[in-house]
C-alpha atoms as a PDB file:
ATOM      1  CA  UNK A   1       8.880   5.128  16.469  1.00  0.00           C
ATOM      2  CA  UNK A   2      10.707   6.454  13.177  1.00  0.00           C
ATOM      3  CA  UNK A   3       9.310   5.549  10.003  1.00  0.00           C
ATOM      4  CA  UNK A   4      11.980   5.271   7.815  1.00  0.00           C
ATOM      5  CA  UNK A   5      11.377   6.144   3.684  1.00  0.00           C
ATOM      6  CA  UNK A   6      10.110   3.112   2.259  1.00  0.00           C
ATOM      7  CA  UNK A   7       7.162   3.878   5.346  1.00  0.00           C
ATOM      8  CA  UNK A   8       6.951   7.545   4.624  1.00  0.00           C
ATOM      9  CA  UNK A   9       6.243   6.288   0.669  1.00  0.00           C
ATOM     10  CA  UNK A  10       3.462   4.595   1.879  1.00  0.00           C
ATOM     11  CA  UNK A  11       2.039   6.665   3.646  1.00  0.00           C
ATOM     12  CA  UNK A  12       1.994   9.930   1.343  1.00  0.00           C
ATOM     13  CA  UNK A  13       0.608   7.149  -0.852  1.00  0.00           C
ATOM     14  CA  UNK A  14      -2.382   5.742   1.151  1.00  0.00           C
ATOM     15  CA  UNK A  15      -3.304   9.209   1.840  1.00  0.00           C
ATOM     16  CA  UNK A  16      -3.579   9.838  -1.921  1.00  0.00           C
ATOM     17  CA  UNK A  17      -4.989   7.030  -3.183  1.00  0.00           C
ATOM     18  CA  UNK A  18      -7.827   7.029  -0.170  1.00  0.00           C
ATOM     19  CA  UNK A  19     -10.453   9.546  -1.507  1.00  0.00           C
ATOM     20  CA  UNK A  20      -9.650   7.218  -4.877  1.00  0.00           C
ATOM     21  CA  UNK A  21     -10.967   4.228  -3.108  1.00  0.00           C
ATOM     22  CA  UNK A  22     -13.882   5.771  -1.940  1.00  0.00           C
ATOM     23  CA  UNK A  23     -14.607   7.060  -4.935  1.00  0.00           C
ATOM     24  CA  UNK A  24     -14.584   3.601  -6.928  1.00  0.00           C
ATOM     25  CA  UNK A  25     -16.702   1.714  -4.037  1.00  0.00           C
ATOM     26  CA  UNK A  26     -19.466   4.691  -3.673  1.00  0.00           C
ATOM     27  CA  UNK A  27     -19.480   5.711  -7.766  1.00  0.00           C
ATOM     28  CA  UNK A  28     -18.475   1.938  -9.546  1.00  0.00           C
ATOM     29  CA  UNK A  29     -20.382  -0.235  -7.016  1.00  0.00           C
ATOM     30  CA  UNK A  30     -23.878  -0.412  -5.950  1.00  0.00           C
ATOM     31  CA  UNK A  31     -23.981  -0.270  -2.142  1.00  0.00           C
ATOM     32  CA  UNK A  32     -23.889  -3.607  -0.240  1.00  0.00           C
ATOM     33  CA  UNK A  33     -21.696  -5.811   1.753  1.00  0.00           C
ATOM     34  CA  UNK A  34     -20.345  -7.212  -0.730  1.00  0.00           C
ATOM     35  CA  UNK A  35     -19.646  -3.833  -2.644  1.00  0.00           C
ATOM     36  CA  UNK A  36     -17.961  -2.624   0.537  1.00  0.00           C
ATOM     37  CA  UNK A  37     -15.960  -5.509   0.553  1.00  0.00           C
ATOM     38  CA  UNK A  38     -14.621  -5.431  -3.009  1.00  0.00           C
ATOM     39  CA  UNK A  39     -14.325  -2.003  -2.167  1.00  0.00           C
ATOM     40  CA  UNK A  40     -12.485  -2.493   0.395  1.00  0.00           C
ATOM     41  CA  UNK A  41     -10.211  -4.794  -1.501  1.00  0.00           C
ATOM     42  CA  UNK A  42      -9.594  -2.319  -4.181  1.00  0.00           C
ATOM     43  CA  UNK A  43      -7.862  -0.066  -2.037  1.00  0.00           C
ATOM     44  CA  UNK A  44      -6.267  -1.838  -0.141  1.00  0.00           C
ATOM     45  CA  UNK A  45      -4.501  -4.659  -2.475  1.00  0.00           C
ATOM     46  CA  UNK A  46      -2.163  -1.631  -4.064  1.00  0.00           C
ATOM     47  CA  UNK A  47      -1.226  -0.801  -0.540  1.00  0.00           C
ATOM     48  CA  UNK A  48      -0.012  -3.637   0.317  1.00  0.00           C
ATOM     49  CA  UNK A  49       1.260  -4.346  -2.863  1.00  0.00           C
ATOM     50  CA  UNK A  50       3.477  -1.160  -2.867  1.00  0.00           C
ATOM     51  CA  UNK A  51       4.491  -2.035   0.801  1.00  0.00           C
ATOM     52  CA  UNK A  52       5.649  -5.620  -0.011  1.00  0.00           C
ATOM     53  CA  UNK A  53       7.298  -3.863  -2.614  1.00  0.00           C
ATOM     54  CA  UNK A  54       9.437  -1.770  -0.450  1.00  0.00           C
ATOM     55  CA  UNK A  55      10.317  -4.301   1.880  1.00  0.00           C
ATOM     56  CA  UNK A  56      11.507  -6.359  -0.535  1.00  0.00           C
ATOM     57  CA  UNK A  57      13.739  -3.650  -2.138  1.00  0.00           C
ATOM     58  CA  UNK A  58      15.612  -2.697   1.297  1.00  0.00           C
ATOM     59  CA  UNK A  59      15.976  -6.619   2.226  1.00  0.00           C
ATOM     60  CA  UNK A  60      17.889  -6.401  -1.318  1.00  0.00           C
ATOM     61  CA  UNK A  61      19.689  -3.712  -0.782  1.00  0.00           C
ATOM     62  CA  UNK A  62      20.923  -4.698   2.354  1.00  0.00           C
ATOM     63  CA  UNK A  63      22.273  -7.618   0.905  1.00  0.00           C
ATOM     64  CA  UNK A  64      24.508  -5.928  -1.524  1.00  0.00           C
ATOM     65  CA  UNK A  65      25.284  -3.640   1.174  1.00  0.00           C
ATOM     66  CA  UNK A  66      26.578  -6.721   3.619  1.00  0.00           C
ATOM     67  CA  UNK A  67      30.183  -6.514   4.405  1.00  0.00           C
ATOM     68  CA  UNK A  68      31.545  -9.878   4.548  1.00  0.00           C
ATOM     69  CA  UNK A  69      32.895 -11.320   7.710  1.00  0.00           C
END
């Protein structure tokens, strides 16, 4: 499997922003489940974020990039 840009973003971007979500749930949070879990949450909501993001700016581009039939 090739990842194609938008993927490669990502990933050079989870990989930064990682030791940045650890830090916030063990520094900001007291530890518990529920600290884990917001923890958890406040990594991962950019993530996706930025990957919806992506996706949603190649499904635009390939519609201005259609040829029409």
């Amino acid at each position: 499997m090739r990842l194609n840009g938008w993927q490669r973003l990502w990933v050079v971007i989870a990989a930064l922003w990682t030791p940045i979500g650890v830090w916030q749930s063990a520094v900001l949070l007291p530890m518990s489940v529920q600290a884990v879990a917001v923890g958890f949450a406040m990594w991962a909501t950019p993530l996706v974020v930025l990957y919806a993001a992506g996706l949603t700016v190649a499904w635009v581009r390939r519609g201005f990039t259609q040829q029409v039939r």
